[in-house]
C-alpha atoms as a PDB file:
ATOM      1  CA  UNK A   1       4.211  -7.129  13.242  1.00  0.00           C
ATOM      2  CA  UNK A   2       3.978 -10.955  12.570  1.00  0.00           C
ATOM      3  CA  UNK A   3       6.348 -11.749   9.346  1.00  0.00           C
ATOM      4  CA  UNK A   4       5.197 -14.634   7.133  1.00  0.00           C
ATOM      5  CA  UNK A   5       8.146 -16.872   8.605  1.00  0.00           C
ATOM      6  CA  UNK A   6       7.073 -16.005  11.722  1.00  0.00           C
ATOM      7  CA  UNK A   7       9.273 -13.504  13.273  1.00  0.00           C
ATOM      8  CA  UNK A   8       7.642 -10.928  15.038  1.00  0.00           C
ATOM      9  CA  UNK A   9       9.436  -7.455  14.701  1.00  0.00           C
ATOM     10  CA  UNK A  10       7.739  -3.652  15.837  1.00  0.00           C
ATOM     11  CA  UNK A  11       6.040  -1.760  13.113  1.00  0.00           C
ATOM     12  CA  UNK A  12       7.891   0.466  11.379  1.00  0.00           C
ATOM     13  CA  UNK A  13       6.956   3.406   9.953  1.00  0.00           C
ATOM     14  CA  UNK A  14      10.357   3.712   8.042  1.00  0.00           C
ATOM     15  CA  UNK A  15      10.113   0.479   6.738  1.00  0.00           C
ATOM     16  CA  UNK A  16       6.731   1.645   5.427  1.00  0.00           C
ATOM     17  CA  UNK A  17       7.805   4.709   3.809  1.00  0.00           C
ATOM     18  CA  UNK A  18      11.348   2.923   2.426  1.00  0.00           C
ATOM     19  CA  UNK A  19       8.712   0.606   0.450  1.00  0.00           C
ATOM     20  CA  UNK A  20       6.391   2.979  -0.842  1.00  0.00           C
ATOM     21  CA  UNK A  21       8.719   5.149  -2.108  1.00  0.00           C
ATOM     22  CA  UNK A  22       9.935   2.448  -4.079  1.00  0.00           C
ATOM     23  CA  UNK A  23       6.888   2.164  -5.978  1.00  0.00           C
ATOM     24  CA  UNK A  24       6.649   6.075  -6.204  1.00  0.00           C
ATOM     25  CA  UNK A  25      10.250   6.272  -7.662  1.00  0.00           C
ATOM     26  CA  UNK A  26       9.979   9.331 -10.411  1.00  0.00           C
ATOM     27  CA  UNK A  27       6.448   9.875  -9.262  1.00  0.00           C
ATOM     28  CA  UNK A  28       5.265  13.466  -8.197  1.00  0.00           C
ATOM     29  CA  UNK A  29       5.267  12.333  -4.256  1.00  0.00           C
ATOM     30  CA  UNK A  30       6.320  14.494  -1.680  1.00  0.00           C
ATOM     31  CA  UNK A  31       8.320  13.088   1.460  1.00  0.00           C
ATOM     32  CA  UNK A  32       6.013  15.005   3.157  1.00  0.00           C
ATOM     33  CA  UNK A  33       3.198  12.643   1.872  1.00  0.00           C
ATOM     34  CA  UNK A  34       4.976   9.738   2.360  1.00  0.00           C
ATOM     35  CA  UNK A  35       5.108  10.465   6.013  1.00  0.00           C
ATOM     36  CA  UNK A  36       1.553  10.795   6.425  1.00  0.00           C
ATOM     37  CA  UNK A  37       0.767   7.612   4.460  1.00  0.00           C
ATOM     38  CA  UNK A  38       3.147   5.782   7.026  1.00  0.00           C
ATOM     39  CA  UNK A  39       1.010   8.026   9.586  1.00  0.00           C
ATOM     40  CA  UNK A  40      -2.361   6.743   8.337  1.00  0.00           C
ATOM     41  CA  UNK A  41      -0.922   2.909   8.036  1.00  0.00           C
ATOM     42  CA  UNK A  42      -0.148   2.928  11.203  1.00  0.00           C
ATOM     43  CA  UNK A  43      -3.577   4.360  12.362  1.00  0.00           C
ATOM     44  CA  UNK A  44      -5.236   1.885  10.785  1.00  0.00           C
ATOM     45  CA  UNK A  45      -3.377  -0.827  12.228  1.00  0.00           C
ATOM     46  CA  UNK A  46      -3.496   0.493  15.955  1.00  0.00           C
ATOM     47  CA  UNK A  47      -7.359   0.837  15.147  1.00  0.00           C
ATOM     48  CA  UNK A  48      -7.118  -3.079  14.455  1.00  0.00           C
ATOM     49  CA  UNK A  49      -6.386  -3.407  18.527  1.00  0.00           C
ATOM     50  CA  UNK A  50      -4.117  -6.783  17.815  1.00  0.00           C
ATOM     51  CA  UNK A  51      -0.993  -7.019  19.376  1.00  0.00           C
ATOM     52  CA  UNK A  52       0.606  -8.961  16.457  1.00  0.00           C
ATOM     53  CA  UNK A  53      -0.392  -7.478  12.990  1.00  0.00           C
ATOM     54  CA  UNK A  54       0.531  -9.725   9.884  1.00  0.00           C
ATOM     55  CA  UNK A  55       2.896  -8.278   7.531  1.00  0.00           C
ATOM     56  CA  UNK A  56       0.028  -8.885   4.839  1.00  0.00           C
ATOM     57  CA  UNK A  57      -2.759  -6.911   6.332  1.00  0.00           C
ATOM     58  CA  UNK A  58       0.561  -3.964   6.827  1.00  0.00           C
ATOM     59  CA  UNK A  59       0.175  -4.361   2.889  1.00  0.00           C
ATOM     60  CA  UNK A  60      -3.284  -4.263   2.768  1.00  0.00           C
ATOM     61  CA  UNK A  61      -3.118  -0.814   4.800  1.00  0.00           C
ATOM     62  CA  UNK A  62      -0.594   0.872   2.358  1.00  0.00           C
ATOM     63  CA  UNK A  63      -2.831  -0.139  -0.527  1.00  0.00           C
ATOM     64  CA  UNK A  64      -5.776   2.362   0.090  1.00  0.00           C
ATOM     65  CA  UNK A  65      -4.000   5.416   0.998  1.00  0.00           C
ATOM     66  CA  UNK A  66      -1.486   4.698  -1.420  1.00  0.00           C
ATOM     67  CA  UNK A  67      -4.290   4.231  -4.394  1.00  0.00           C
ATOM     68  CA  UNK A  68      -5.493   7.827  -3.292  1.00  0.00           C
ATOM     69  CA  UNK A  69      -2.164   9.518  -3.388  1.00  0.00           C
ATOM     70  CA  UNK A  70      -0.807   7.982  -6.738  1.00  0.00           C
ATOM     71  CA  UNK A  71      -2.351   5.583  -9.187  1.00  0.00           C
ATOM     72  CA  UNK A  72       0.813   4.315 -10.666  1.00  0.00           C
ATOM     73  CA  UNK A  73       2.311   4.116  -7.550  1.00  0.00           C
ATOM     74  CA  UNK A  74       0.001   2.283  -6.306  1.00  0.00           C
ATOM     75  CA  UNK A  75      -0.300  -0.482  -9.433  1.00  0.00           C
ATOM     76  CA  UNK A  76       3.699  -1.025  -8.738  1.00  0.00           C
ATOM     77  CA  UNK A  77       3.082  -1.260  -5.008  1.00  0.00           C
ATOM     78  CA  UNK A  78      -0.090  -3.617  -6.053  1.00  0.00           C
ATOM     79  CA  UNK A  79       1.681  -5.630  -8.357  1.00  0.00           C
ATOM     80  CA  UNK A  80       4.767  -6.413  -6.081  1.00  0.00           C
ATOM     81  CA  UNK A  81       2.528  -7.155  -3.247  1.00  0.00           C
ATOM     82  CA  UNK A  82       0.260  -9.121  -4.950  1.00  0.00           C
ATOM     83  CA  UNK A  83       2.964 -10.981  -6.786  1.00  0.00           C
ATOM     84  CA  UNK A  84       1.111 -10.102 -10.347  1.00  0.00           C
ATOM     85  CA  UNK A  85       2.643 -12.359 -12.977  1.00  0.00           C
ATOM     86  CA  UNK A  86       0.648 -11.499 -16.024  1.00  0.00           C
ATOM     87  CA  UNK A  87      -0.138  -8.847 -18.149  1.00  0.00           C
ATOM     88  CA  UNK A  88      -3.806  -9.775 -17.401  1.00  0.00           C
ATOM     89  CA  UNK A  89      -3.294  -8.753 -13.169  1.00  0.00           C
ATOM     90  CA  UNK A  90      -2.130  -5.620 -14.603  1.00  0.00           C
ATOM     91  CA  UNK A  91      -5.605  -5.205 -16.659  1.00  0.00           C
ATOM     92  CA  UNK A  92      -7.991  -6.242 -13.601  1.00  0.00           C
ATOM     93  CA  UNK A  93      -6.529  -3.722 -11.724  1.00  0.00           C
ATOM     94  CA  UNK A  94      -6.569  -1.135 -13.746  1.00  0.00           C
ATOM     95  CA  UNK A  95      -9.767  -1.951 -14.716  1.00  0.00           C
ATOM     96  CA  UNK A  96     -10.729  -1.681 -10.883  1.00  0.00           C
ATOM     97  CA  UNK A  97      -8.999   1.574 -10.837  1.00  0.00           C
ATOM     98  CA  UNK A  98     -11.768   3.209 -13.966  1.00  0.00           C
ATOM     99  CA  UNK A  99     -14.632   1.682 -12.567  1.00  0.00           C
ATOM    100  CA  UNK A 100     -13.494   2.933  -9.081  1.00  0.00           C
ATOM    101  CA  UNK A 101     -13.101   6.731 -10.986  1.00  0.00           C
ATOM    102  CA  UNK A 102     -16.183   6.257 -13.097  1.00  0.00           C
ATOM    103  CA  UNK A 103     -18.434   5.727  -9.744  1.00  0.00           C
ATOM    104  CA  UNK A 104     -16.228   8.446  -8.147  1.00  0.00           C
ATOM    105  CA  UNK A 105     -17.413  11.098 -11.297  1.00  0.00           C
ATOM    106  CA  UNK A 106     -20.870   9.407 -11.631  1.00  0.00           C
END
């Protein structure tokens, strides 16, 4: 894994799970889940084939998984890793997250 200043450290699948379950603080989330979210990041970065994976696509990997296992979860995760800063990032998202259902149920 590449970090934005440039040090390169091993993925981490605790490091994964340590910041997800962060965001799914008081959230119905099993460890058990969290371990196969870390499982399925890591999947999808080895499917990537690069030997040095930015820190930001790592993000990018937790997002999807993490959207299907818990929505609010997943807007903390979102907001800290997006660095939202308004009360309008917070309304996109969510807005993405019922158009994403209504297509889902349509």
């Amino acid at each position: 894994m590449l970090k934005r200043s440039g040090v390169q450290e091993p993925f981490s699948r605790d490091k994964v799970i340590t910041g997800v379950r962060k965001a799914c603080q008081g959230r119905p989330v099993s460890e058990d889940e969290l371990a196969l979210l870390a499982q399925q990041v890591e999947d999808t970065i080895r499917q990537a084939g690069q030997a040095e994976v930015p820190t930001g696509e790592v993000g990018l990997a937790i997002l999807t998984p993490l959207r299907s296992l818990d929505e609010v979860a997943y807007l903390r995760f979102a907001s800290v890793y997006r660095g939202f800063s308004s009360l309008t990032d917070f309304e996109k998202e969510i807005s993405f997250l019922r158009d994403d259902h209504e297509s889902a149920y349509s």
